[in-house]
N, C-alpha and C. Protein backbone atom coordinates (compact mmCIF):
# COMPACT_ATOMS: atom_id res chain seq x y z
N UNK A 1 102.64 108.26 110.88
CA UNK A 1 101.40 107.60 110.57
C UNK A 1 100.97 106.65 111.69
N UNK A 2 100.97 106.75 112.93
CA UNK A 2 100.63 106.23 114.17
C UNK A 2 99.21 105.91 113.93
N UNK A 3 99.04 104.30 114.43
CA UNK A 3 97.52 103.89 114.16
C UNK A 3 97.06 103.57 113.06
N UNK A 4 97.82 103.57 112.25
CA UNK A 4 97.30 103.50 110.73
C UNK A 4 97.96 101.99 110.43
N UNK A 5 97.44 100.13 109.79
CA UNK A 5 98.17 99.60 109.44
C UNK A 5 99.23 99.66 108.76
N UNK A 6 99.97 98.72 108.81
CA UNK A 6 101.22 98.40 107.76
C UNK A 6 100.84 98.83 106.19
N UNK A 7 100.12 97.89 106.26
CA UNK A 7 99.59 98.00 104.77
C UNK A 7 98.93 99.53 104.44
N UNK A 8 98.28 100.24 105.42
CA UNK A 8 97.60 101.32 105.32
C UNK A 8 98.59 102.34 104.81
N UNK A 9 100.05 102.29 105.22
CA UNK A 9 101.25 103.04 105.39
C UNK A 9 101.92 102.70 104.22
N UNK A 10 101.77 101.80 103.72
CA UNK A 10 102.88 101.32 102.53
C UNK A 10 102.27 101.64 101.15
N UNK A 11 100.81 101.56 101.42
CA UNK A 11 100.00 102.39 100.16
C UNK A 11 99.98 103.75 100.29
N UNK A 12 100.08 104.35 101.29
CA UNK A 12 100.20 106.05 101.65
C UNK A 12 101.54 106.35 100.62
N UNK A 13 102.47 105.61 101.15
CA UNK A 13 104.02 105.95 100.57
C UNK A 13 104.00 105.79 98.87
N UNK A 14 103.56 104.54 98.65
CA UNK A 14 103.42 104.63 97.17
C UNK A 14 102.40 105.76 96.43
N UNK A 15 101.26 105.98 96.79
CA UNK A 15 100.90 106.79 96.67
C UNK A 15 101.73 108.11 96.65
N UNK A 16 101.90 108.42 97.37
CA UNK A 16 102.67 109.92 97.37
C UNK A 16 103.95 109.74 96.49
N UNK A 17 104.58 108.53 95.56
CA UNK A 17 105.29 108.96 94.14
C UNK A 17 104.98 109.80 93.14
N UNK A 18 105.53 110.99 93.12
CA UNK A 18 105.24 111.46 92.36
C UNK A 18 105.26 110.89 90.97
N UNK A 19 104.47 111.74 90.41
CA UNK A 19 104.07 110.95 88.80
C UNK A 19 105.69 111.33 87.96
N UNK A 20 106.66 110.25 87.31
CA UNK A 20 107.36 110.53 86.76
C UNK A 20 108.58 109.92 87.10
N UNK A 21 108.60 109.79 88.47
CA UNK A 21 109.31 109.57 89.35
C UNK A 21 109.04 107.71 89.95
N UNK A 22 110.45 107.85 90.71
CA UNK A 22 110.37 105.66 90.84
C UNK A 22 110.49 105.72 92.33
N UNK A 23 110.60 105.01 92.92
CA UNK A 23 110.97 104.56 94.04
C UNK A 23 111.32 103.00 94.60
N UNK A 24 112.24 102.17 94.94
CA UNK A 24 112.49 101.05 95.34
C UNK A 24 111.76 100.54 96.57
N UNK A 25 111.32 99.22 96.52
CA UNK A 25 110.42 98.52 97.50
C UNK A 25 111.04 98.77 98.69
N UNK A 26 112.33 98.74 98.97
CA UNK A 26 112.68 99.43 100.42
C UNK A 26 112.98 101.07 100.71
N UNK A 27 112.58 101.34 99.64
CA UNK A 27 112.57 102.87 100.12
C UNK A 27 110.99 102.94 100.24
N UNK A 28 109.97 102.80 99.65
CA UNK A 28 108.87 102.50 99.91
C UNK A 28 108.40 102.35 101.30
N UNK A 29 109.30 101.64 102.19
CA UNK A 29 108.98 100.59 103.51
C UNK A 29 109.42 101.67 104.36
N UNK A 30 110.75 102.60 103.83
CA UNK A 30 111.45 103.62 105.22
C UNK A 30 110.30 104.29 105.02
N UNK A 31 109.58 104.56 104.04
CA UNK A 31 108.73 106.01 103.98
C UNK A 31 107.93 105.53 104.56
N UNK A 32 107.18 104.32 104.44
CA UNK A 32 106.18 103.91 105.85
C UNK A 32 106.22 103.37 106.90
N UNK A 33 107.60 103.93 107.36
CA UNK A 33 108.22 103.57 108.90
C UNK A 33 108.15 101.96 108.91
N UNK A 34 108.69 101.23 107.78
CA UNK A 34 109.10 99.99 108.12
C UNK A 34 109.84 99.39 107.63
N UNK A 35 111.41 99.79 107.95
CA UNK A 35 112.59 100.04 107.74
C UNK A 35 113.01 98.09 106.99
N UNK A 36 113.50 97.53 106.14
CA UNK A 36 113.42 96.06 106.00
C UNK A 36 112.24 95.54 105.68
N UNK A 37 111.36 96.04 105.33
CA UNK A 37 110.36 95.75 105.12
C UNK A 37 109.56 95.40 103.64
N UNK A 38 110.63 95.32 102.96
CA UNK A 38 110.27 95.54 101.26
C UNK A 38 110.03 94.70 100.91
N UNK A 39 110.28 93.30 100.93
CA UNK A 39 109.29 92.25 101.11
C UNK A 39 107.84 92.28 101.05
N UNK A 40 107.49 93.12 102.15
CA UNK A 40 106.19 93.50 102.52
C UNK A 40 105.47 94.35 101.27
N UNK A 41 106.27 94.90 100.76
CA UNK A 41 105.93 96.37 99.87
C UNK A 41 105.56 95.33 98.78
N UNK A 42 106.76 94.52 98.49
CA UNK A 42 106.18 93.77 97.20
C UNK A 42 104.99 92.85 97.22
N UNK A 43 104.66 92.17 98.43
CA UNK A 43 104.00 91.46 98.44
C UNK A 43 102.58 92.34 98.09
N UNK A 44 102.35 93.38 98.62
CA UNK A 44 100.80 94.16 98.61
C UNK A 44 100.83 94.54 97.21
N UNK A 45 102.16 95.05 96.67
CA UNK A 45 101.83 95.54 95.07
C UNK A 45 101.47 94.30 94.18
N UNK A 46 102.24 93.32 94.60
CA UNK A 46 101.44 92.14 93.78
C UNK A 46 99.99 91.77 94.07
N UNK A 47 99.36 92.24 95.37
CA UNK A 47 98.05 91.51 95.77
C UNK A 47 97.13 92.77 95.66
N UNK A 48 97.57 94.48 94.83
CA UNK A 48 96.75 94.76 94.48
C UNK A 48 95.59 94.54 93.68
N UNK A 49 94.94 95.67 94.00
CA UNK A 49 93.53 95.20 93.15
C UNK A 49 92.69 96.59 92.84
N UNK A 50 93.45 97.77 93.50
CA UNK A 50 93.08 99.36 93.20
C UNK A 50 93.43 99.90 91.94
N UNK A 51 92.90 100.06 91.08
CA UNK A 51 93.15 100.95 89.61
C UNK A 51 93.98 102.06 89.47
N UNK A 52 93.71 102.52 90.52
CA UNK A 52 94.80 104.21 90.95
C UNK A 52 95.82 103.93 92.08
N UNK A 53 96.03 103.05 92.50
CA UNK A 53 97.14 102.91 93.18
C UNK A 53 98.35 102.75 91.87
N UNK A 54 99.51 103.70 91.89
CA UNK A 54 100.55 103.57 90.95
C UNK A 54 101.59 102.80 91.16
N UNK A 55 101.49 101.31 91.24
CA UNK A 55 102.57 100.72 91.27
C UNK A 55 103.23 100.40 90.67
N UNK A 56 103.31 100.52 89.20
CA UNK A 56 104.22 100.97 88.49
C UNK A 56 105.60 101.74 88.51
N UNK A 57 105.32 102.42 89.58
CA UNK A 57 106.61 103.39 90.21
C UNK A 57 107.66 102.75 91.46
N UNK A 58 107.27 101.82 91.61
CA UNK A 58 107.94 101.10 92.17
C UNK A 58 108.45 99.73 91.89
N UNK A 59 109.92 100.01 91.64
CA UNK A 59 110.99 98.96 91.24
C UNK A 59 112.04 98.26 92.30
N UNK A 60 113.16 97.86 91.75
CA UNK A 60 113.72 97.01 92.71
C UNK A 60 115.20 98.59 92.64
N UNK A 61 115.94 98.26 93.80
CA UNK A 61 116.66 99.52 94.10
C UNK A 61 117.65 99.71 92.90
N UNK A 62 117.94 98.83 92.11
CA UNK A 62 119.13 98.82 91.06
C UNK A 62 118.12 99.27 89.87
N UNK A 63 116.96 100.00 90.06
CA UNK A 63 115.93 100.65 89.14
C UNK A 63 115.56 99.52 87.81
N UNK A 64 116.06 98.14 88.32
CA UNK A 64 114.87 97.17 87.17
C UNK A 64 113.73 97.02 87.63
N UNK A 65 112.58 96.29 86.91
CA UNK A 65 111.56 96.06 86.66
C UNK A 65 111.60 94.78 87.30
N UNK A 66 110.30 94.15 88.61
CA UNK A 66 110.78 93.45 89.27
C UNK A 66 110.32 92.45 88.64
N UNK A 67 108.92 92.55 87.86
CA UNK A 67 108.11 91.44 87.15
C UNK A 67 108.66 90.70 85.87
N UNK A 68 108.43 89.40 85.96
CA UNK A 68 109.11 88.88 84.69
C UNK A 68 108.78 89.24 83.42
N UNK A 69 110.05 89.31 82.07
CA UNK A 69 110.08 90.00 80.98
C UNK A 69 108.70 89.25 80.68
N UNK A 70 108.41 88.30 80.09
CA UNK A 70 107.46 87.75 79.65
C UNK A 70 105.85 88.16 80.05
N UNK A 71 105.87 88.51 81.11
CA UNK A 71 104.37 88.71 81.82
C UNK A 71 103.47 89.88 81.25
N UNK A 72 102.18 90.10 80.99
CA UNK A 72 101.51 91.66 80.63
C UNK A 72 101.97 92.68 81.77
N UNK A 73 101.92 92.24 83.01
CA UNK A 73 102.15 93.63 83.92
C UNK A 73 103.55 93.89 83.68
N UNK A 74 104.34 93.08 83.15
CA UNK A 74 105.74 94.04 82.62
C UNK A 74 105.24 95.00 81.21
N UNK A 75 104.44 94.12 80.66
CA UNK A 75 104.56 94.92 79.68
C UNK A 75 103.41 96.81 79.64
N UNK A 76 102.90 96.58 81.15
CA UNK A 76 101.85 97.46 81.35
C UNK A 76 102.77 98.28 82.04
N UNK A 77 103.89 98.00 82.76
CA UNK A 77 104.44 98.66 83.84
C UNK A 77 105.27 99.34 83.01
N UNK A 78 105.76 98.98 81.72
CA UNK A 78 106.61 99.38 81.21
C UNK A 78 105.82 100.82 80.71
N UNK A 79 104.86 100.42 79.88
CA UNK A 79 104.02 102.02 79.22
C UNK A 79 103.60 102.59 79.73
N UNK A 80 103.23 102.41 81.65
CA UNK A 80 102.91 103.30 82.47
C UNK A 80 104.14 104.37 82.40
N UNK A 81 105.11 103.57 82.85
CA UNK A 81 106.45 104.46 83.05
C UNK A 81 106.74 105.46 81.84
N UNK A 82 106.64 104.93 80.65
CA UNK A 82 106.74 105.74 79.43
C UNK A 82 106.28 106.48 79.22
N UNK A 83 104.30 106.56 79.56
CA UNK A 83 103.60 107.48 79.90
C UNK A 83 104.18 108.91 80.61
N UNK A 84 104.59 108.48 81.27
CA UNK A 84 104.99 109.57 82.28
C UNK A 84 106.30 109.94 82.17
N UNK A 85 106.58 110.11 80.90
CA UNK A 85 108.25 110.53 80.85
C UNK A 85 109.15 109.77 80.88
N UNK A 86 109.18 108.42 82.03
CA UNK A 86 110.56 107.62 82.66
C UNK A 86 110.61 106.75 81.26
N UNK A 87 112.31 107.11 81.23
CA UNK A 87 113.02 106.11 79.91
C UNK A 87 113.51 104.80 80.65
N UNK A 88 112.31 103.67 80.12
CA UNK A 88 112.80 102.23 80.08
C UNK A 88 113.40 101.62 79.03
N UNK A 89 114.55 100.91 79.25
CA UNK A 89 115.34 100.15 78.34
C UNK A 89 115.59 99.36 78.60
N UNK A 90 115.41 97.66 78.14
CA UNK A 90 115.77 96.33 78.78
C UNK A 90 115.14 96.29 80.21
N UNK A 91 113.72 96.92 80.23
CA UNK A 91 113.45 96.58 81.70
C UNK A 91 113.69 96.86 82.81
N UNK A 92 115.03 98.12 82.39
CA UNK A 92 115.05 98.71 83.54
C UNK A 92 115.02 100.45 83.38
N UNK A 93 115.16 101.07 84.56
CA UNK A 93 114.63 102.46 84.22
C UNK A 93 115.78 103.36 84.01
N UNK A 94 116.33 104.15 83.31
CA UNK A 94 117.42 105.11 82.30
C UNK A 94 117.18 106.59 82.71
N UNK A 95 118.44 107.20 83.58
CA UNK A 95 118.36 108.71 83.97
C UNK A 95 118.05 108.96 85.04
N UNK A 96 117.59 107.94 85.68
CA UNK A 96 117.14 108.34 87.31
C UNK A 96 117.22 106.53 88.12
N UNK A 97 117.15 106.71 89.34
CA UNK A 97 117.19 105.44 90.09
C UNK A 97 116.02 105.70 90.91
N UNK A 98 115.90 104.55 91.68
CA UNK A 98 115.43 104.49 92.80
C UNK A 98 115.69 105.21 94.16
N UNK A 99 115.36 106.17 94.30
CA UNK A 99 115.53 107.21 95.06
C UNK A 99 116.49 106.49 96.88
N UNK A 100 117.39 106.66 96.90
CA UNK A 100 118.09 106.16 98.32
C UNK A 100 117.33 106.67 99.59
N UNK A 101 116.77 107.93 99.69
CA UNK A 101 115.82 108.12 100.40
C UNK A 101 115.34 109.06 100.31
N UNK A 102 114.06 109.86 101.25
CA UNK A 102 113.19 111.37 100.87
C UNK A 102 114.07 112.49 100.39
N UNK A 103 115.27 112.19 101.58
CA UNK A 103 116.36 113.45 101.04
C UNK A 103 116.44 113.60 99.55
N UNK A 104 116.96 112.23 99.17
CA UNK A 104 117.93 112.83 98.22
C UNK A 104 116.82 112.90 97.04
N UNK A 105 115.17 112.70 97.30
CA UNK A 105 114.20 113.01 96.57
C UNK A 105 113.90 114.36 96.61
N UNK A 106 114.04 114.93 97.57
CA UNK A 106 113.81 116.37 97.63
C UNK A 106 114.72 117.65 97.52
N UNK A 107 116.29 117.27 97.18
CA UNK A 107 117.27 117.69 97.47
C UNK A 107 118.49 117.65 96.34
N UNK A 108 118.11 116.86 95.79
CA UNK A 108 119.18 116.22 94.81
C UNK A 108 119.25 117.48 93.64
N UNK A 109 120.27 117.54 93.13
CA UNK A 109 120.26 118.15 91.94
C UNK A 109 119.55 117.89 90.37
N UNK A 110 118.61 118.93 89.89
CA UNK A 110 117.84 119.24 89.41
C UNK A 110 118.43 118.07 88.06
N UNK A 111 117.15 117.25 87.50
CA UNK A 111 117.57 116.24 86.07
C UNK A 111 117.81 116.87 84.93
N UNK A 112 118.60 117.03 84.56
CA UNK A 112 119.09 117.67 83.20
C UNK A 112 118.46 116.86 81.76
């Protein structure tokens, strides 16, 4: 993604989660070539403001929910995820993780 901002790159990556599926704020950052960078990832998903950007699909790498229990966007992030199949329990996500990287998103053995 040469030429394209940071930020331009880190919404590309979230974007391209598939629906169903999670991904962790630093896996987020390798996919937009900015390796340590998850910081960054969180900061833009909090300062969204796009309706169709799915940030919902992105958690912290130990597949919890990064927003506090108490808040509506936990409680929105939570029925997004539900929406779409992913089993949340206590806030965090059940049967799948945060993907370690593209590989093992594209490669891994099939979810039973």
């Amino acid at each position: 993604m040469p030429g394209k901002s940071a930020a331009d790159r880190i919404l590309a990556a979230i974007r391209a989660v598939p629906r169903g599926q999670v991904a962790g704020y630093g896996e987020i950052a390798r996919r937009a070539g900015l390796p340590g960078r998850a910081r960054l990832v969180a900061k833009l998903v909090s300062e969204n403001d796009d309706p169709k950007l799915p940030w919902h699909r992105v958690l912290r790498s130990d597949g919890r929910i990064a927003i506090p229990v108490d808040s509506p966007s936990h409680a929105e992030q939570v029925q997004r995820l539900r929406a779409e199949g992913v089993v949340v329990e206590n806030g965090r996500v059940r049967g799948q993780r945060a993907a370690a990287s593209l590989d093992e998103v594209l490669w891994a053995p099939p979810r039973r």
